[in-house]
Protein backbone atom coordinates (compact mmCIF):
# COMPACT_ATOMS: atom_id res chain seq x y z
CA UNK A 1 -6.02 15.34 34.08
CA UNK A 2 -3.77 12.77 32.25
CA UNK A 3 -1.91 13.11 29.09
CA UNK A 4 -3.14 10.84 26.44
CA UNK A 5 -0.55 8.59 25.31
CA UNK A 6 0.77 8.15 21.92
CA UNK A 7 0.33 4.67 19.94
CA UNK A 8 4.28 4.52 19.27
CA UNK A 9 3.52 1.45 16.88
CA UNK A 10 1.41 3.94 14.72
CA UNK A 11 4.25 6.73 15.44
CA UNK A 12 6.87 4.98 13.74
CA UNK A 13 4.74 3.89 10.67
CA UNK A 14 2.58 7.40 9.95
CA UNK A 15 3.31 11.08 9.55
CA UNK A 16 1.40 13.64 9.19
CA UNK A 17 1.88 16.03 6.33
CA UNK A 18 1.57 19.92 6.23
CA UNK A 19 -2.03 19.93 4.90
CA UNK A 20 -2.92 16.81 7.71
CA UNK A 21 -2.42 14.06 5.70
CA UNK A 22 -0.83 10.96 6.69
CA UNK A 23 1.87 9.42 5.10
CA UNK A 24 3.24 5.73 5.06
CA UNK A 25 6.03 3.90 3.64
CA UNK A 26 4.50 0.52 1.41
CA UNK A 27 5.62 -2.77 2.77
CA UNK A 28 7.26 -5.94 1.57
CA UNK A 29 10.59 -3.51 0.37
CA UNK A 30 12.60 -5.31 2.69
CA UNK A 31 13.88 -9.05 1.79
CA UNK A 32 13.48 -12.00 -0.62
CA UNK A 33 14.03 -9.27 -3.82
CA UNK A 34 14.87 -11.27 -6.31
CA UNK A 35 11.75 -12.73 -7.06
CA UNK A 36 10.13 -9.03 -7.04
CA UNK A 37 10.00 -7.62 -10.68
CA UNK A 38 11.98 -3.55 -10.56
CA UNK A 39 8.73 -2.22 -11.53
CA UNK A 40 6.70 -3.69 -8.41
CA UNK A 41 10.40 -2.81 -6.63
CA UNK A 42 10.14 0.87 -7.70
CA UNK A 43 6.25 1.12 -6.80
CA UNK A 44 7.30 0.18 -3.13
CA UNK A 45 9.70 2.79 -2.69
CA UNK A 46 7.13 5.42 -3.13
CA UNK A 47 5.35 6.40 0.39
CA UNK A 48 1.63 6.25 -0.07
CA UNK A 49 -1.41 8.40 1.40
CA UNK A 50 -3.51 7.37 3.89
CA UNK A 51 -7.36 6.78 3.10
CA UNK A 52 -10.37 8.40 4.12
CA UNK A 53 -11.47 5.99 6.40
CA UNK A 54 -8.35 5.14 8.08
CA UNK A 55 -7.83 8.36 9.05
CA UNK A 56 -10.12 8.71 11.42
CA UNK A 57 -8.47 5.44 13.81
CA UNK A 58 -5.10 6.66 13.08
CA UNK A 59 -5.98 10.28 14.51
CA UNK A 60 -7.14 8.60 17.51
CA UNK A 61 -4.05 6.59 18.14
CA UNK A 62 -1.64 9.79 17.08
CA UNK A 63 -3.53 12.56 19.35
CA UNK A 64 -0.23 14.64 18.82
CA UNK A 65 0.34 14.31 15.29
C-alpha cells in the first residue's frame, strides 16, 4: 500500500496545534509598508486560527499533521 503524500504547499503555510488546531501566519506582512497604517501592521503579525470549514480540506492535504 502507498504512503499518502503530503501537500508541502499547505505544509509550509499550516500547523497544527496541541489541541488540533491549525495555525497560519496572515498575509500581505511582507513589502510596500509604508502605505500600511502600524495598527493594520501589528494585526498581521499575529498568526490566526483556521476555520471550521477549512479544516476539513486542509486535513486532507496534511494527512500527517
Amino acid at each position: 500500500m502507498p504512503k499518502i503524500k503530503t501537500n508541502r504547499a499547505a505544509a509550509k503555510r499550516f500547523r497544527k496545534t496541541g489541541t488540533g488546531k491549525f495555525v497560519f501566519s496572515k498575509s500581505h506582512a511582507n513589502h510596500i509598508l509604508t502605505k500600511k497604517t502600524t495598527k493594520r501592521k501589528r494585526s498581521l503579525r499575529q498568526s490566526q486560527i483556521l476555520s471550521n470549514s477549512n479544516k476539513k480540506m486542509i486535513k486532507l492535504l496534511l494527512p500527517n499533521g
